[in-house]
N, C-alpha and C. Protein backbone atom coordinates (compact mmCIF):
# COMPACT_ATOMS: atom_id res chain seq x y z
N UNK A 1 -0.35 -42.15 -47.22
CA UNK A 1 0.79 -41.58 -46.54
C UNK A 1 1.01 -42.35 -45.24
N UNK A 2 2.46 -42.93 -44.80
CA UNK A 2 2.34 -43.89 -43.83
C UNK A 2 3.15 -42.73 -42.58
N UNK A 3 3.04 -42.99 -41.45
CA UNK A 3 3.11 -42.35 -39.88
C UNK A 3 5.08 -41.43 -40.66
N UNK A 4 5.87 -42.21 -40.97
CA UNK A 4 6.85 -41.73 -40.74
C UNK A 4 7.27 -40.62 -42.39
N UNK A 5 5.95 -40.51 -42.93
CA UNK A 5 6.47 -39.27 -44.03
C UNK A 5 5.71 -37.78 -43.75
N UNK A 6 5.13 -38.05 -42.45
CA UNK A 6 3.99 -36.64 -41.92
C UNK A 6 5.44 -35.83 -41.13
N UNK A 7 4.91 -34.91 -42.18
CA UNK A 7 5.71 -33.52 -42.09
C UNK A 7 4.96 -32.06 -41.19
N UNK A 8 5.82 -31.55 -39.98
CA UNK A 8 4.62 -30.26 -40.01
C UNK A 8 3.36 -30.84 -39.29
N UNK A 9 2.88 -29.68 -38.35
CA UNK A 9 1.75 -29.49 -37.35
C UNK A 9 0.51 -29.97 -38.46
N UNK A 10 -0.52 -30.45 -37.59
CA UNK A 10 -2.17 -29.94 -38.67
C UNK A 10 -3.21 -28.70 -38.08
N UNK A 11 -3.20 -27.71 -38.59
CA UNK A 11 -4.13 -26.88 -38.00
C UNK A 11 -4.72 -26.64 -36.94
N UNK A 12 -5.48 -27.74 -36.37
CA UNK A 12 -6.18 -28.23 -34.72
C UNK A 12 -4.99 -28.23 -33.97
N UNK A 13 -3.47 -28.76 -34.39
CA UNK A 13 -2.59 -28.56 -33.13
C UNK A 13 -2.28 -27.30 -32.80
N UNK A 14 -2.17 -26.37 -34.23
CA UNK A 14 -1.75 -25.02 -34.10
C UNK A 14 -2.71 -24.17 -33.27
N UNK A 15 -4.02 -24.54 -33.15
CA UNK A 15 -4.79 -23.48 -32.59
C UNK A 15 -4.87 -23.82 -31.67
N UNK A 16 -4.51 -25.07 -30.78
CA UNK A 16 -4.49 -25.77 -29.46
C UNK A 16 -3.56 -24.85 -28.96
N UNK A 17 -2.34 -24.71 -29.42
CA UNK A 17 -0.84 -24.17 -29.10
C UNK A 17 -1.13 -22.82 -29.17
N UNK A 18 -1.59 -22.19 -30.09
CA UNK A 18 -2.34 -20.86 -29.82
C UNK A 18 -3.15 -20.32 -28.65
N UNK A 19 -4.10 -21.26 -28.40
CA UNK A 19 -5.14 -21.00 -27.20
C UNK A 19 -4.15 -21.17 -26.01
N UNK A 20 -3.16 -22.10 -25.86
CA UNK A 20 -2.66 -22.02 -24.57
C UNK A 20 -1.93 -20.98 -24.17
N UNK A 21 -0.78 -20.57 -25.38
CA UNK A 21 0.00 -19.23 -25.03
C UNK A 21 -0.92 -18.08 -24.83
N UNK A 22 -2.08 -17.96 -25.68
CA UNK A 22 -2.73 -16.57 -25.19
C UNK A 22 -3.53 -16.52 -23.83
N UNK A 23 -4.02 -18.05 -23.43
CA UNK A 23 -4.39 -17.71 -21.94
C UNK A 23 -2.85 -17.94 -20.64
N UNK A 24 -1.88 -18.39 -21.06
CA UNK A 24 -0.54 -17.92 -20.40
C UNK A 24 -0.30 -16.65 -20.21
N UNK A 25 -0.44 -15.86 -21.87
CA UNK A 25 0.00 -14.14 -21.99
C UNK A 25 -1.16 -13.77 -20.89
N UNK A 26 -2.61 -13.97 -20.59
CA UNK A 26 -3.59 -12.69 -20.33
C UNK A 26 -3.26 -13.39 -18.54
N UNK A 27 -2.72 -14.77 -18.10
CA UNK A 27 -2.37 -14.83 -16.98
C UNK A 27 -1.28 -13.98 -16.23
N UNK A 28 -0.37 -14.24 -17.19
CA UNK A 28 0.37 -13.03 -16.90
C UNK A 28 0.11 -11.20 -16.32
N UNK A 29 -0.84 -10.99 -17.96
CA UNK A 29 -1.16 -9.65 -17.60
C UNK A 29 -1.67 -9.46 -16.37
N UNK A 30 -3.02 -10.46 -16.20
CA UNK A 30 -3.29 -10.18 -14.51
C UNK A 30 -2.51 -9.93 -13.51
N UNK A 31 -1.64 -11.13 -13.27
CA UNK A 31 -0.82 -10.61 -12.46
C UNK A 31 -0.14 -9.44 -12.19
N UNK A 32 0.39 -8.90 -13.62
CA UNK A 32 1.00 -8.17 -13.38
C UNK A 32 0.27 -6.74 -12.80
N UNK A 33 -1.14 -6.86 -13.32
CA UNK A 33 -2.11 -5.47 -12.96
C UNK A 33 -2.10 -5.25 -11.43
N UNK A 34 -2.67 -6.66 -10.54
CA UNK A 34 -2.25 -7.44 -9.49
C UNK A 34 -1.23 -6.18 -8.74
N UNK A 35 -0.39 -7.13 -9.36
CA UNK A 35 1.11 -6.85 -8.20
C UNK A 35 1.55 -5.05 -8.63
N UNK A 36 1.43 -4.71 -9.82
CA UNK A 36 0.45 -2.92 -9.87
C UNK A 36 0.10 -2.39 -8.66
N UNK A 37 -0.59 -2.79 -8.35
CA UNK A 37 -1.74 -2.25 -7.58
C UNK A 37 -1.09 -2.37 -5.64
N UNK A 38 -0.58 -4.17 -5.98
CA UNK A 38 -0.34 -4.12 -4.38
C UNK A 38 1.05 -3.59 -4.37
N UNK A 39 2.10 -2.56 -4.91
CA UNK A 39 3.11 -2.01 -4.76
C UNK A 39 2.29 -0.44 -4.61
N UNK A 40 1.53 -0.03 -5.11
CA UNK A 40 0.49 1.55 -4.97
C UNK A 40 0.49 1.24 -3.47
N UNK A 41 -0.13 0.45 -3.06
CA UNK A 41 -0.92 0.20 -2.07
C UNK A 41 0.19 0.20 -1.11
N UNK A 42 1.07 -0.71 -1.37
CA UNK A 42 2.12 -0.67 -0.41
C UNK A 42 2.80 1.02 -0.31
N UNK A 43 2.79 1.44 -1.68
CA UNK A 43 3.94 2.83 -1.31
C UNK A 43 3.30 3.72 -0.61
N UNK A 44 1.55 4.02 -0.32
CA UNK A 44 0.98 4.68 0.47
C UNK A 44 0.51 4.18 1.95
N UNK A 45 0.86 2.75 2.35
CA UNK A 45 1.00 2.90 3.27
C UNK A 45 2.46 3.05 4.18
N UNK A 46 3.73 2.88 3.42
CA UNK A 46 4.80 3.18 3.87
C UNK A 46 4.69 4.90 4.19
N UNK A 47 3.96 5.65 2.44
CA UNK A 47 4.19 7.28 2.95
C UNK A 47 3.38 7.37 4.30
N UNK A 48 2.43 6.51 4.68
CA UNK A 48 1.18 7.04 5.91
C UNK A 48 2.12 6.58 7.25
N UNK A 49 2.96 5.55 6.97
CA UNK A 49 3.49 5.40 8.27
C UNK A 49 5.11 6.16 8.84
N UNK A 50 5.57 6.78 7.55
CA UNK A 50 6.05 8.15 7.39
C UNK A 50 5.68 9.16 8.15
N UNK A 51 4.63 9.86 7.70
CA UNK A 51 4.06 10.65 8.33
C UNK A 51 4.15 10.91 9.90
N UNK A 52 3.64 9.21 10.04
CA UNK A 52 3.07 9.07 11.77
C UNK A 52 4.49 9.19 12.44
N UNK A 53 5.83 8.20 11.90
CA UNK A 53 7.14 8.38 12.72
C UNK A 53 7.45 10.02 12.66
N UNK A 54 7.43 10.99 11.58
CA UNK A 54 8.25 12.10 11.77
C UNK A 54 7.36 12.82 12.61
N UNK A 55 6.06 12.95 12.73
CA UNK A 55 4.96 13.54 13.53
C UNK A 55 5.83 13.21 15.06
N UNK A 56 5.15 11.87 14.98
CA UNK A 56 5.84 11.49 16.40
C UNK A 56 7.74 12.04 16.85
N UNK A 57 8.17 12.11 15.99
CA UNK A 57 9.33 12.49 16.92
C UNK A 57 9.26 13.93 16.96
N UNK A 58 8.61 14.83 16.23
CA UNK A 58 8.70 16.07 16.37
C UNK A 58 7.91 16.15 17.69
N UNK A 59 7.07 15.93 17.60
CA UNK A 59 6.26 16.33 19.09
C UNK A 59 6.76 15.83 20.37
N UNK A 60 7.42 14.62 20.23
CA UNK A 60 8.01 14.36 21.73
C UNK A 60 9.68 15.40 21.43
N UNK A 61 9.56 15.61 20.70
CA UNK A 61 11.19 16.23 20.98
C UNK A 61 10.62 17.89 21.55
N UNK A 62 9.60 18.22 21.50
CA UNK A 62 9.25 20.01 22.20
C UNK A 62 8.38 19.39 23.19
N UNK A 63 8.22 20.59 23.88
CA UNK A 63 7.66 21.06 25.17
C UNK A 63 6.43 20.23 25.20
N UNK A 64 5.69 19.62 26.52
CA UNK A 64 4.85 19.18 26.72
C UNK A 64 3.66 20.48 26.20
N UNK A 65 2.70 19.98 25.60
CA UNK A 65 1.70 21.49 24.97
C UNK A 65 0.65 20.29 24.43
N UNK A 66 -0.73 21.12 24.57
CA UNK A 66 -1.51 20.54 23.58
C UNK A 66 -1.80 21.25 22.11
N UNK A 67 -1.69 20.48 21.13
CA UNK A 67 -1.82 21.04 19.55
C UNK A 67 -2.38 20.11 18.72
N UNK A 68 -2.85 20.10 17.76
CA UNK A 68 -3.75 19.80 16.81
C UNK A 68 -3.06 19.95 15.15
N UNK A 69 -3.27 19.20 14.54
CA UNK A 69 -2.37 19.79 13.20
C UNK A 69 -3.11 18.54 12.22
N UNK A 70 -2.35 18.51 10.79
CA UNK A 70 -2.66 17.43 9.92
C UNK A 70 -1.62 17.72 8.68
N UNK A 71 -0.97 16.32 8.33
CA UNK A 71 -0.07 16.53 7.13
C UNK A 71 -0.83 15.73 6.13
N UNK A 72 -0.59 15.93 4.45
CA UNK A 72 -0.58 15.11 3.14
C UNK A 72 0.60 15.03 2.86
N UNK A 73 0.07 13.80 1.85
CA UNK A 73 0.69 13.20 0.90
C UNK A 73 0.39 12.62 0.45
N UNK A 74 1.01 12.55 -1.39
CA UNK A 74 0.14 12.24 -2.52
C UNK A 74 -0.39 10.84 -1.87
N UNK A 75 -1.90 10.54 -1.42
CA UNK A 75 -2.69 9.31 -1.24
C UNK A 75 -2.88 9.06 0.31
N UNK A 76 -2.05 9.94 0.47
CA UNK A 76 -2.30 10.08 2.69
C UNK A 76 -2.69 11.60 2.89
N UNK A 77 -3.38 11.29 3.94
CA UNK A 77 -3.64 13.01 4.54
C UNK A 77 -3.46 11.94 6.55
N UNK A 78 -2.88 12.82 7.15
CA UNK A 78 -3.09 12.54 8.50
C UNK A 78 -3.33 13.54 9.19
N UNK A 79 -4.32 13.26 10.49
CA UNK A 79 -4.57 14.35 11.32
C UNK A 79 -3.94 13.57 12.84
N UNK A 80 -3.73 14.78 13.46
CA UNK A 80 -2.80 14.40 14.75
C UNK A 80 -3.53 15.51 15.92
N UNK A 81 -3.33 15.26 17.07
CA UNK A 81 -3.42 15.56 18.21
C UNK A 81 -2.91 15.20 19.84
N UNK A 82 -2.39 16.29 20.20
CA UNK A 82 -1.80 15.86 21.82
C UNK A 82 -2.36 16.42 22.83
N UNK A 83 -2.44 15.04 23.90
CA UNK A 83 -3.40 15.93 24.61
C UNK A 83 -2.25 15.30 26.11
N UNK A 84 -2.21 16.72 27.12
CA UNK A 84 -1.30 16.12 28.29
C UNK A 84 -2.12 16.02 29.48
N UNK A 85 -2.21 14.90 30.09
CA UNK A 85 -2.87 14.60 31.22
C UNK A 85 -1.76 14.13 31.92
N UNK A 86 -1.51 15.21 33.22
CA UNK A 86 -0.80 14.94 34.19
C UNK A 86 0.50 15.10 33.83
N UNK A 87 1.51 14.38 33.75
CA UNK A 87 2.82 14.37 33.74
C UNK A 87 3.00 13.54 32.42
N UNK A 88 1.97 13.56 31.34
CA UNK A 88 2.24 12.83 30.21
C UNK A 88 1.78 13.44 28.94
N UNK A 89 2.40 13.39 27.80
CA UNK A 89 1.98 13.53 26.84
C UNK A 89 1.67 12.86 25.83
N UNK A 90 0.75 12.20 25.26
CA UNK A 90 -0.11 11.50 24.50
C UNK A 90 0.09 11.97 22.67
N UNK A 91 0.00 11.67 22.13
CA UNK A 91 -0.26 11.45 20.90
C UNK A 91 -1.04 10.99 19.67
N UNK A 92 -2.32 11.37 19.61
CA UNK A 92 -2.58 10.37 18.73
C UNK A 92 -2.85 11.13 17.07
N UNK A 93 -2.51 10.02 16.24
CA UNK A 93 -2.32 10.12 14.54
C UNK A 93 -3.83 9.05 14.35
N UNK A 94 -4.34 9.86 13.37
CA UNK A 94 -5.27 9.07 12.47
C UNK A 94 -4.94 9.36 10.85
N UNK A 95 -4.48 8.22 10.06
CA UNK A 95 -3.77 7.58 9.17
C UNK A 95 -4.99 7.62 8.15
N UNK A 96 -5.24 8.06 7.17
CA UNK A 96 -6.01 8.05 5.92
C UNK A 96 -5.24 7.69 4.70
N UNK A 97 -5.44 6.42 3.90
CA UNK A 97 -4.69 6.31 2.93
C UNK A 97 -5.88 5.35 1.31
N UNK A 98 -5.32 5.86 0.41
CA UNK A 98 -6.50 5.01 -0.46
C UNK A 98 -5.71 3.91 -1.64
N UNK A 99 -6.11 3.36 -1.64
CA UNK A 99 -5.94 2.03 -2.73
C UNK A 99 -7.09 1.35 -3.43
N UNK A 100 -6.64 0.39 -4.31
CA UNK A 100 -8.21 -0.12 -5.00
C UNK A 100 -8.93 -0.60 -4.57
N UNK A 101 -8.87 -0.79 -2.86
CA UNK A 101 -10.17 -1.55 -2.74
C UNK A 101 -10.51 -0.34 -1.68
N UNK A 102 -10.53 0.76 -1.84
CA UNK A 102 -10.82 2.01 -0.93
C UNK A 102 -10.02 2.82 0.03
N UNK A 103 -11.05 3.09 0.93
CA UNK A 103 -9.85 3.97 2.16
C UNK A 103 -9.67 2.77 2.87
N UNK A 104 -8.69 3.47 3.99
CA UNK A 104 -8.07 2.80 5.15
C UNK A 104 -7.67 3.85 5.87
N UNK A 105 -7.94 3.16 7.14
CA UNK A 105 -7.86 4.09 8.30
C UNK A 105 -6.62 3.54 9.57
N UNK A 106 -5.69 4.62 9.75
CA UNK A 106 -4.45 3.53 10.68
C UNK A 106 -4.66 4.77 12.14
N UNK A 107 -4.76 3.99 12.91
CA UNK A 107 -4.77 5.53 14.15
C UNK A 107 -3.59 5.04 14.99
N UNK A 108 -2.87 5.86 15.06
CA UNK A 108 -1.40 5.41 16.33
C UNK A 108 -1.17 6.13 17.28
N UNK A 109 -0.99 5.49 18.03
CA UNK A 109 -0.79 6.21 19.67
C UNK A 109 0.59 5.82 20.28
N UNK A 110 1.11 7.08 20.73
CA UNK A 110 2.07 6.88 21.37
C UNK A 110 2.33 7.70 23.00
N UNK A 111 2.96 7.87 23.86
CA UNK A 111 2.63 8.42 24.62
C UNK A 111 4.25 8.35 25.43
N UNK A 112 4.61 9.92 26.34
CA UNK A 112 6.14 9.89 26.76
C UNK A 112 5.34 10.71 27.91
N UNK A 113 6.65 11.01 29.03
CA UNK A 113 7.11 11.82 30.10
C UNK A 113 6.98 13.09 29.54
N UNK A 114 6.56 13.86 30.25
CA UNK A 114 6.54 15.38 30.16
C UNK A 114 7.93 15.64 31.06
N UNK A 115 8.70 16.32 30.36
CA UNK A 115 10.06 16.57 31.57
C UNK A 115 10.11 18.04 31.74
């Protein structure tokens, strides 16, 4: 049989062409588990930094006072506290949130005029 009557793959090419698409497909899958995971991750720390802005404006919008409190949400829990020294009121949030590589901890401080 001379070069120009070969018809059609031979076996060894097919499984070459095989092996490459299936480690393409399982590259893929990774990724996609991947980028899974860092959108979780991302949507609980957007809800944790949620938390901390509506916290924070509720408390500077009332009366200078000291109080203590804590909100959830699905993958956040935060605890908060104000404490007023002098003519100020303080704020601080500690941020609990979990993803696959564990907890995380965000603490925010903010601080206004007592009027």
């Amino acid at each position: 049989m001379t070069l120009k009557q070969r018809l059609g793959l031979t076996l060894v090419e097919v499984l070459i062409a095989t092996l490459v698409l299936a480690i393409g497909a399982l590259g893929l899958a990774a990724s996609s588990a991947a980028m899974a995971r860092q959108i979780t991750a991302s949507g609980h720390r957007s809800r944790g930094l949620g938390i901390a802005r509506s916290r924070n404006e509720n408390v500077h919008a009332l009366p200078c006072a000291e109080a203590t409190g804590s909100d959830r949400a699905p993958g956040v829990t935060g605890d908060w506290q104000t404490v007023v020294t002098g003519s100020r009121l303080t704020l601080i949030q500690t941020i609990r949130r979990y993803d696959s590589r564990g907890f995380h901890t965000d603490i925010y401080r903010s601080a206004a005029p007592c009027e």
